[in-house]
N, C-alpha and C. Protein backbone atom coordinates (compact mmCIF):
# COMPACT_ATOMS: atom_id res chain seq x y z
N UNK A 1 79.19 84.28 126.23
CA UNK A 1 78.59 85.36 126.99
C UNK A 1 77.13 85.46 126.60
N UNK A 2 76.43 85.63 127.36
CA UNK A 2 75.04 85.85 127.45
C UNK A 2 74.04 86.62 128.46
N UNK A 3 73.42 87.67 127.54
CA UNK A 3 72.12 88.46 128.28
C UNK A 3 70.95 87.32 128.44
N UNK A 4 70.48 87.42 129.78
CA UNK A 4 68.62 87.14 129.60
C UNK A 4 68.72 85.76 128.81
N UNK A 5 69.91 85.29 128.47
CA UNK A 5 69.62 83.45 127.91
C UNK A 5 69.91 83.81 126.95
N UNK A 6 70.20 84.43 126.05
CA UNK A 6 70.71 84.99 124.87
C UNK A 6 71.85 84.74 124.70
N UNK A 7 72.38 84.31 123.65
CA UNK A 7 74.08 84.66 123.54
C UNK A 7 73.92 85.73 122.61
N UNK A 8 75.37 86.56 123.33
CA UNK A 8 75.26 87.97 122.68
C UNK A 8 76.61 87.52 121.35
N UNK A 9 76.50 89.16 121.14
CA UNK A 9 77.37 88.66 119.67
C UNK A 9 77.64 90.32 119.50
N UNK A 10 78.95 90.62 119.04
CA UNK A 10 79.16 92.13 118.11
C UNK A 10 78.66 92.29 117.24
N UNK A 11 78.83 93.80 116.85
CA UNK A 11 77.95 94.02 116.22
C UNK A 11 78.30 93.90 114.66
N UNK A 12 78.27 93.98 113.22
CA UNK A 12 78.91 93.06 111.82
C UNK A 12 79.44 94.91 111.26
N UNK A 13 79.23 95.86 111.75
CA UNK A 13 79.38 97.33 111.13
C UNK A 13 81.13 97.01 110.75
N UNK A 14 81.48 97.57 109.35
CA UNK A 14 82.84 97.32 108.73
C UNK A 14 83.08 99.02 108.41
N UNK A 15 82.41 99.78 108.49
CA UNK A 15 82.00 101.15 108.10
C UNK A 15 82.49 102.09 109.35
N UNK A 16 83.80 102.73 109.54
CA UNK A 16 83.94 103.54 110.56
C UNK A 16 82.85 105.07 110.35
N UNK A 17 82.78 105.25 109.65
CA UNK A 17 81.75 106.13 109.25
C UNK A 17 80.40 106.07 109.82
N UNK A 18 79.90 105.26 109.48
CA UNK A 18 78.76 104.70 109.99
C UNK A 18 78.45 104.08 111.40
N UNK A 19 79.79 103.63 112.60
CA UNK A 19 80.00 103.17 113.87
C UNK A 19 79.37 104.03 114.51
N UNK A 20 79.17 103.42 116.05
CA UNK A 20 78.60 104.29 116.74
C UNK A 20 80.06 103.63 118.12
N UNK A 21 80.37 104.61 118.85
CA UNK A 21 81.77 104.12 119.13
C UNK A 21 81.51 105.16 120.43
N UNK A 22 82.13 104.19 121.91
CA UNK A 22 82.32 105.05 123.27
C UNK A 22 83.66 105.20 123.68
N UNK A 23 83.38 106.13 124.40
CA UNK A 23 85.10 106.06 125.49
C UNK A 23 84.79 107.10 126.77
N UNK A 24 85.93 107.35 127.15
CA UNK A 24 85.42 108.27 128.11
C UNK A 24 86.75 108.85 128.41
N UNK A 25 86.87 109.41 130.02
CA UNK A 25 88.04 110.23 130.32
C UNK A 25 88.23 110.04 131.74
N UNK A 26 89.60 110.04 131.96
CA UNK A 26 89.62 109.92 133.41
C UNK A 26 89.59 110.73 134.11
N UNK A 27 89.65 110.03 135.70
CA UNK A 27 88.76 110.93 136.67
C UNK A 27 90.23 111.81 136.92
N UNK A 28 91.15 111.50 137.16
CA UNK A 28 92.02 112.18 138.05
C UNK A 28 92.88 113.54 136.56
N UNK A 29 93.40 114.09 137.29
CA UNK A 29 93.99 115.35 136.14
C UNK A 29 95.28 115.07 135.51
N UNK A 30 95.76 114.04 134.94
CA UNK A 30 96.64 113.59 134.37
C UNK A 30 97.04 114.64 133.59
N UNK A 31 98.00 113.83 132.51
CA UNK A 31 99.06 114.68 131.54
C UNK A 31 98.24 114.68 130.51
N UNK A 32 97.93 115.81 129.96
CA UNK A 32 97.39 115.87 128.65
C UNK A 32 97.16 115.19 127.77
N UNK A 33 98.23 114.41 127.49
CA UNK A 33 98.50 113.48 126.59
C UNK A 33 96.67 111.94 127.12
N UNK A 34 96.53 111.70 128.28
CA UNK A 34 95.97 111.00 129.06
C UNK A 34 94.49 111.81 129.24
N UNK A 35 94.39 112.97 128.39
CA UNK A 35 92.71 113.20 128.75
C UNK A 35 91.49 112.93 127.86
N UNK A 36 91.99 112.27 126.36
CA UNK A 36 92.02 111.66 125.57
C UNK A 36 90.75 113.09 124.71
N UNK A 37 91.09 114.19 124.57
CA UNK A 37 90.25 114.68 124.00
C UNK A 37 90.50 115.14 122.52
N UNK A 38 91.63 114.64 122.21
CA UNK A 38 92.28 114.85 120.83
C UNK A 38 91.13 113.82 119.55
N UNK A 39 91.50 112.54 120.07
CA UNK A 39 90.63 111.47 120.02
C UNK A 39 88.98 111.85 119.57
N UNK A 40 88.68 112.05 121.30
CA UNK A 40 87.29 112.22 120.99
C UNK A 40 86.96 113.38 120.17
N UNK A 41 87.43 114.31 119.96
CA UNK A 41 86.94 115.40 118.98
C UNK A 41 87.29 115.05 117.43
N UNK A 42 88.47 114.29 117.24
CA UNK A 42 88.90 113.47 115.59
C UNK A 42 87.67 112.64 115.39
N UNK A 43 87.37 111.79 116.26
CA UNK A 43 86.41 110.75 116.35
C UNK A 43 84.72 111.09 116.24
N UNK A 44 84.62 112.33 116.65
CA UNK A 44 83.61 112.63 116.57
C UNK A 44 82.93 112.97 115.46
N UNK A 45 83.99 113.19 114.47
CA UNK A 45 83.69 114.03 112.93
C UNK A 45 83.84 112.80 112.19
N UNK A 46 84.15 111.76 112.38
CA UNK A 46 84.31 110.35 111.15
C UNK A 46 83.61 109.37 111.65
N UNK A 47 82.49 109.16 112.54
CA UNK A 47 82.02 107.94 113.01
C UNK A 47 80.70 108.64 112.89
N UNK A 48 79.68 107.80 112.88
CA UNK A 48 78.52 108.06 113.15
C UNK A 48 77.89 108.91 114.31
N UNK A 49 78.66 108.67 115.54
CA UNK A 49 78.16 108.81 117.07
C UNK A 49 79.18 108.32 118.05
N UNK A 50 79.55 109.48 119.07
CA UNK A 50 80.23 109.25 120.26
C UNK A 50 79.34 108.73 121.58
N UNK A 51 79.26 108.06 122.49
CA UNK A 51 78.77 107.90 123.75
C UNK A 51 79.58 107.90 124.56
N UNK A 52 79.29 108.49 126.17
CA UNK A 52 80.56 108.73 127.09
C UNK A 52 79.45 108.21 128.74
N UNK A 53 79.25 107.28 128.89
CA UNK A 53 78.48 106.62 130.44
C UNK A 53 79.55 107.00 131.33
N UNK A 54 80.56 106.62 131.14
CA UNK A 54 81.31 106.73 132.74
C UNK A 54 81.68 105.78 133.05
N UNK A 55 81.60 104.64 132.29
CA UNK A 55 81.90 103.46 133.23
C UNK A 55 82.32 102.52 131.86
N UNK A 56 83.36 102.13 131.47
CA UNK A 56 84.43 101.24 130.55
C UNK A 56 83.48 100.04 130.92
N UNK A 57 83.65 99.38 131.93
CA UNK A 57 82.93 98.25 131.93
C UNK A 57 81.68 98.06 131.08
N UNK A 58 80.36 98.98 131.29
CA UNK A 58 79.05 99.06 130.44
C UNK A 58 79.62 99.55 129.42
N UNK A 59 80.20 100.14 128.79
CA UNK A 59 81.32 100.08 127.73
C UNK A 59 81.62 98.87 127.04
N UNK A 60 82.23 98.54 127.71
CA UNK A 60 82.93 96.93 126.62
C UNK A 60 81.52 96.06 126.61
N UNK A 61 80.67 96.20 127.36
CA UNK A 61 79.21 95.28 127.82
C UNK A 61 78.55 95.33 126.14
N UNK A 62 78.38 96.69 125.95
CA UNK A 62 77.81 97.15 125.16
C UNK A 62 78.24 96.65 124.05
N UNK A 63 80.12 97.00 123.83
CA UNK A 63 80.64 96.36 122.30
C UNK A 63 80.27 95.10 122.09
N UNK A 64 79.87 94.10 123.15
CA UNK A 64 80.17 92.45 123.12
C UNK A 64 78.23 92.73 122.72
N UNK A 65 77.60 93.38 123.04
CA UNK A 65 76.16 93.08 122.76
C UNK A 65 75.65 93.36 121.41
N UNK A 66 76.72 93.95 120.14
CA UNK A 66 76.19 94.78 119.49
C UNK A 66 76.35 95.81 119.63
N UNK A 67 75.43 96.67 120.75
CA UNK A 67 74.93 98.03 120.91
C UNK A 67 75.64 99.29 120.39
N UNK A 68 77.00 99.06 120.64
CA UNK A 68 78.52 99.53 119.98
C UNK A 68 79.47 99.14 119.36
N UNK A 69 79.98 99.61 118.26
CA UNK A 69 80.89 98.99 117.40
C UNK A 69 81.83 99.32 117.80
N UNK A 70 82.44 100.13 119.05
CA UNK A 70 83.94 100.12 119.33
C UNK A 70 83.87 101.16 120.51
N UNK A 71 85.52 101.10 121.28
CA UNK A 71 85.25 101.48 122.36
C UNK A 71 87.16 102.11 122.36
N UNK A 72 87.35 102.54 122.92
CA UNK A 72 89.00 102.74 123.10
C UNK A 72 89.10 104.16 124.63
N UNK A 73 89.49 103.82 124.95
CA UNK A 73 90.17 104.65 126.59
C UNK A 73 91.63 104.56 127.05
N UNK A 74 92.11 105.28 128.02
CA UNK A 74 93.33 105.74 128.59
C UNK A 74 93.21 105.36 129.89
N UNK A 75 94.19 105.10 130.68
CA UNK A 75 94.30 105.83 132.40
C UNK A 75 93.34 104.52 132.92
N UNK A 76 93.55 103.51 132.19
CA UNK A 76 92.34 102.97 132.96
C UNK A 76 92.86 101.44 133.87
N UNK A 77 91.93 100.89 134.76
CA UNK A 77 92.95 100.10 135.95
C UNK A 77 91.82 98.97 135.59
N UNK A 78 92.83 97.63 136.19
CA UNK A 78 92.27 96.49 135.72
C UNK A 78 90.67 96.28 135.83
N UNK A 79 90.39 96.59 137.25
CA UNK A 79 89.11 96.47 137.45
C UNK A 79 88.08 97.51 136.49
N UNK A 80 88.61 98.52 135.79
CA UNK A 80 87.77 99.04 135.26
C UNK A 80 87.53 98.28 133.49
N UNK A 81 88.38 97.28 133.15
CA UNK A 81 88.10 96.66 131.89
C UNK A 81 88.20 95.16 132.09
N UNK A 82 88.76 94.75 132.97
CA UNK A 82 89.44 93.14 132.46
C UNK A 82 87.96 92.02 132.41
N UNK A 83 86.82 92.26 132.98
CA UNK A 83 85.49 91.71 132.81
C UNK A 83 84.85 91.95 131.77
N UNK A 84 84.95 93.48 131.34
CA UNK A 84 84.38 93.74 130.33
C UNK A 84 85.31 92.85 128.82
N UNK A 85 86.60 93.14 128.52
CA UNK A 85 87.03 93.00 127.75
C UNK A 85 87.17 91.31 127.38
N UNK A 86 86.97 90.43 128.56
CA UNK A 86 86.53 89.07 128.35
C UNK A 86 85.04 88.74 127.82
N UNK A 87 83.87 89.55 128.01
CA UNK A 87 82.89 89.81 127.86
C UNK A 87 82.72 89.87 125.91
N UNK A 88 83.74 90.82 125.84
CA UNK A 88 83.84 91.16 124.11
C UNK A 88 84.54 90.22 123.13
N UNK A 89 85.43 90.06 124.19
CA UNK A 89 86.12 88.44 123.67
C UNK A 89 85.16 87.16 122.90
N UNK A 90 84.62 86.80 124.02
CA UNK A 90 83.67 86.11 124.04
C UNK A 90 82.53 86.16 123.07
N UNK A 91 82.39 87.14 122.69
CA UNK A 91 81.72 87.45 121.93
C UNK A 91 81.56 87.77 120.37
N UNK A 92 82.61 87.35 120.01
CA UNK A 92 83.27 86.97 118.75
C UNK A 92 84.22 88.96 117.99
N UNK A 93 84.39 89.84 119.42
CA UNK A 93 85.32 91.02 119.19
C UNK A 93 86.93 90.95 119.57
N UNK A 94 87.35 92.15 119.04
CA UNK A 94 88.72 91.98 119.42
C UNK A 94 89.09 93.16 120.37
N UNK A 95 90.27 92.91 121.12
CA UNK A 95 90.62 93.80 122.35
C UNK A 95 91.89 93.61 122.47
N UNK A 96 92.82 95.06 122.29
CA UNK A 96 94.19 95.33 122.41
C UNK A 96 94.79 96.06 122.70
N UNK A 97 95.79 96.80 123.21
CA UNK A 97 96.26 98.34 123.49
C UNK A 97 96.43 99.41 122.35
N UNK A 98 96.42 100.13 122.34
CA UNK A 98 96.58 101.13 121.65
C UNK A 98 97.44 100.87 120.02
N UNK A 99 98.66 100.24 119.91
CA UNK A 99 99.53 99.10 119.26
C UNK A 99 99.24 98.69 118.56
N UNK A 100 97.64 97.86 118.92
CA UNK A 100 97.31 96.59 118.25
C UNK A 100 97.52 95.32 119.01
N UNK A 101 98.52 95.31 120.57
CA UNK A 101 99.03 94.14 120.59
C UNK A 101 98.20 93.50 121.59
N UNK A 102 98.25 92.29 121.72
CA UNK A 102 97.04 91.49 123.25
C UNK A 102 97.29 92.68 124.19
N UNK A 103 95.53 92.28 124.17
CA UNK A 103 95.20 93.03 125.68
C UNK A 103 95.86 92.68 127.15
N UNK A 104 96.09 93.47 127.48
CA UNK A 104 96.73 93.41 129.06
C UNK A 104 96.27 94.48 130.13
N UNK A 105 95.00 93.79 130.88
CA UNK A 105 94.02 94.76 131.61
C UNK A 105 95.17 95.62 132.68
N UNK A 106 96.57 95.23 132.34
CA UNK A 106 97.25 96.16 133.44
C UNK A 106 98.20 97.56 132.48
N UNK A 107 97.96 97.61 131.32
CA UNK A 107 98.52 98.42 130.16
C UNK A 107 97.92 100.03 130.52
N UNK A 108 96.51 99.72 131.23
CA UNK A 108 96.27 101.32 131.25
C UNK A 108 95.29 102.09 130.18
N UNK A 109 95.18 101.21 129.18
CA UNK A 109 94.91 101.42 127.62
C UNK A 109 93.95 100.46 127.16
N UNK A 110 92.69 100.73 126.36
CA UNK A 110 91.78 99.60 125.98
C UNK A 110 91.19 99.49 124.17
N UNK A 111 91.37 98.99 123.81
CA UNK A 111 90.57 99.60 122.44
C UNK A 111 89.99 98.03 121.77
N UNK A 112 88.41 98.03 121.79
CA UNK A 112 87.71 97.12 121.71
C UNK A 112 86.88 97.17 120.37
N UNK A 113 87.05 96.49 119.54
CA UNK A 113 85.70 96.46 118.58
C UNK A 113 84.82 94.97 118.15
N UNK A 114 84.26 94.92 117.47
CA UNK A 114 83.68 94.05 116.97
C UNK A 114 84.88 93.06 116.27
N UNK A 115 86.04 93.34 115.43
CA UNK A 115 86.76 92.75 115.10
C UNK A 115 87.33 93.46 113.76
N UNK A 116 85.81 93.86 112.93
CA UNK A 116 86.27 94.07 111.90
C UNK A 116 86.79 95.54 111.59
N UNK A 117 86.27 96.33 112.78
CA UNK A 117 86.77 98.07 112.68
C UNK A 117 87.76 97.87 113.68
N UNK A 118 88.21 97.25 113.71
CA UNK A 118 89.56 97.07 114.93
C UNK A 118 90.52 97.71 113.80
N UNK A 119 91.34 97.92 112.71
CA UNK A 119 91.96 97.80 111.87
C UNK A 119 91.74 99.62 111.92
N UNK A 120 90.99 99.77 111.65
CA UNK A 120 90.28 100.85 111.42
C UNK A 120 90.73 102.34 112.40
N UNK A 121 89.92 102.00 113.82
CA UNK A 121 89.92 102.07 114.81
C UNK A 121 91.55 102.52 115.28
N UNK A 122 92.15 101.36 115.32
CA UNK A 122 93.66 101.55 115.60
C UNK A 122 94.27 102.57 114.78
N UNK A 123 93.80 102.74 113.45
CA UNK A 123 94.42 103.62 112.70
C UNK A 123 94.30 104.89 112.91
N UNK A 124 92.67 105.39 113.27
CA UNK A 124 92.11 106.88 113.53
C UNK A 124 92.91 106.76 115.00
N UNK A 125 93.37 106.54 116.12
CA UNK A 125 93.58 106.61 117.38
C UNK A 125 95.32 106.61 117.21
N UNK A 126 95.91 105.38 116.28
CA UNK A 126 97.24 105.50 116.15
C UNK A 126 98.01 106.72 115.67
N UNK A 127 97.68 106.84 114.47
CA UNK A 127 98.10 108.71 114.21
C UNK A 127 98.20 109.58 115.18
N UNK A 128 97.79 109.08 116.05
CA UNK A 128 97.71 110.55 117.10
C UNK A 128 98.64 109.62 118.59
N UNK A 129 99.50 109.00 118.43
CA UNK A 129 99.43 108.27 119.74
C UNK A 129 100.66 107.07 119.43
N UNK A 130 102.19 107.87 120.68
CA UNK A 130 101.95 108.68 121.32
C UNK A 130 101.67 110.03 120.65
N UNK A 131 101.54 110.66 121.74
CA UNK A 131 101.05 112.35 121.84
C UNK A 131 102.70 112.93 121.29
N UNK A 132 102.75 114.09 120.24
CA UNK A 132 103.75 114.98 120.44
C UNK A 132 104.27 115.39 121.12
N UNK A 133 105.33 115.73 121.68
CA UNK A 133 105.74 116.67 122.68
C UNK A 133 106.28 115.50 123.78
């Protein structure tokens, strides 16, 4: 994968503390469990920095460039990750469902990092997931 003739690359952050990490929320009014704000408010207090664009794709763009050390979402449909998450691939990151297990852009579920806060990542998001109730 490559910007501008560049090959891109993730970013080397091993430090969930220190990450700077996106996601977002879906459009339609799902089940609670699916608005992922449990997440983003846990997440917000142990990482460096949340970002929320709107768009998973410039999302995973971002993890595969560096720019972000991790990414994780809900509710979401092939076309909104399966480019991106080849993108991160490619780029020496990892990408899986919620689990841990291979990605499957039809799961609904995305969680992308550089590789090495993948471990990490899964853990702050797994505790919580599924949802109670």
């Amino acid at each position: 994968a490559e910007l501008n003739g560049r090959r891109i690359q993730v970013s080397q952050e091993t430090d969930l503390g220190r990450s700077l990490l996106a996601s977002g929320f879906a459009y339609g009014k799902g089940a609670p469990e699916d608005r992922n704000l449990d997440n983003w408010a846990r997440l917000s207090i142990v990482s460096r920095g949340l970002r929320r664009c709107g768009s998973a794709a410039l999302d995973l763009a971002y993890v595969a460039d560096g720019r972000y050390d991790g990414f994780w979402e809900l509710s979401l449909n092939p076309w909104d990750v399966a480019a991106g998450a080849l993108l991160v691939q490619e780029a020496g990151g990892t990408v899986t469902n919620y689990a841990g297990e291979r990605f499957d852009p039809f799961s609904r579920q995305c969680v992308a990092t550089n590789g090495l806060l993948h471990p990490l990542l899964l853990e702050a998001i797994g505790k919580h997931w599924p949802p109670a109730g």
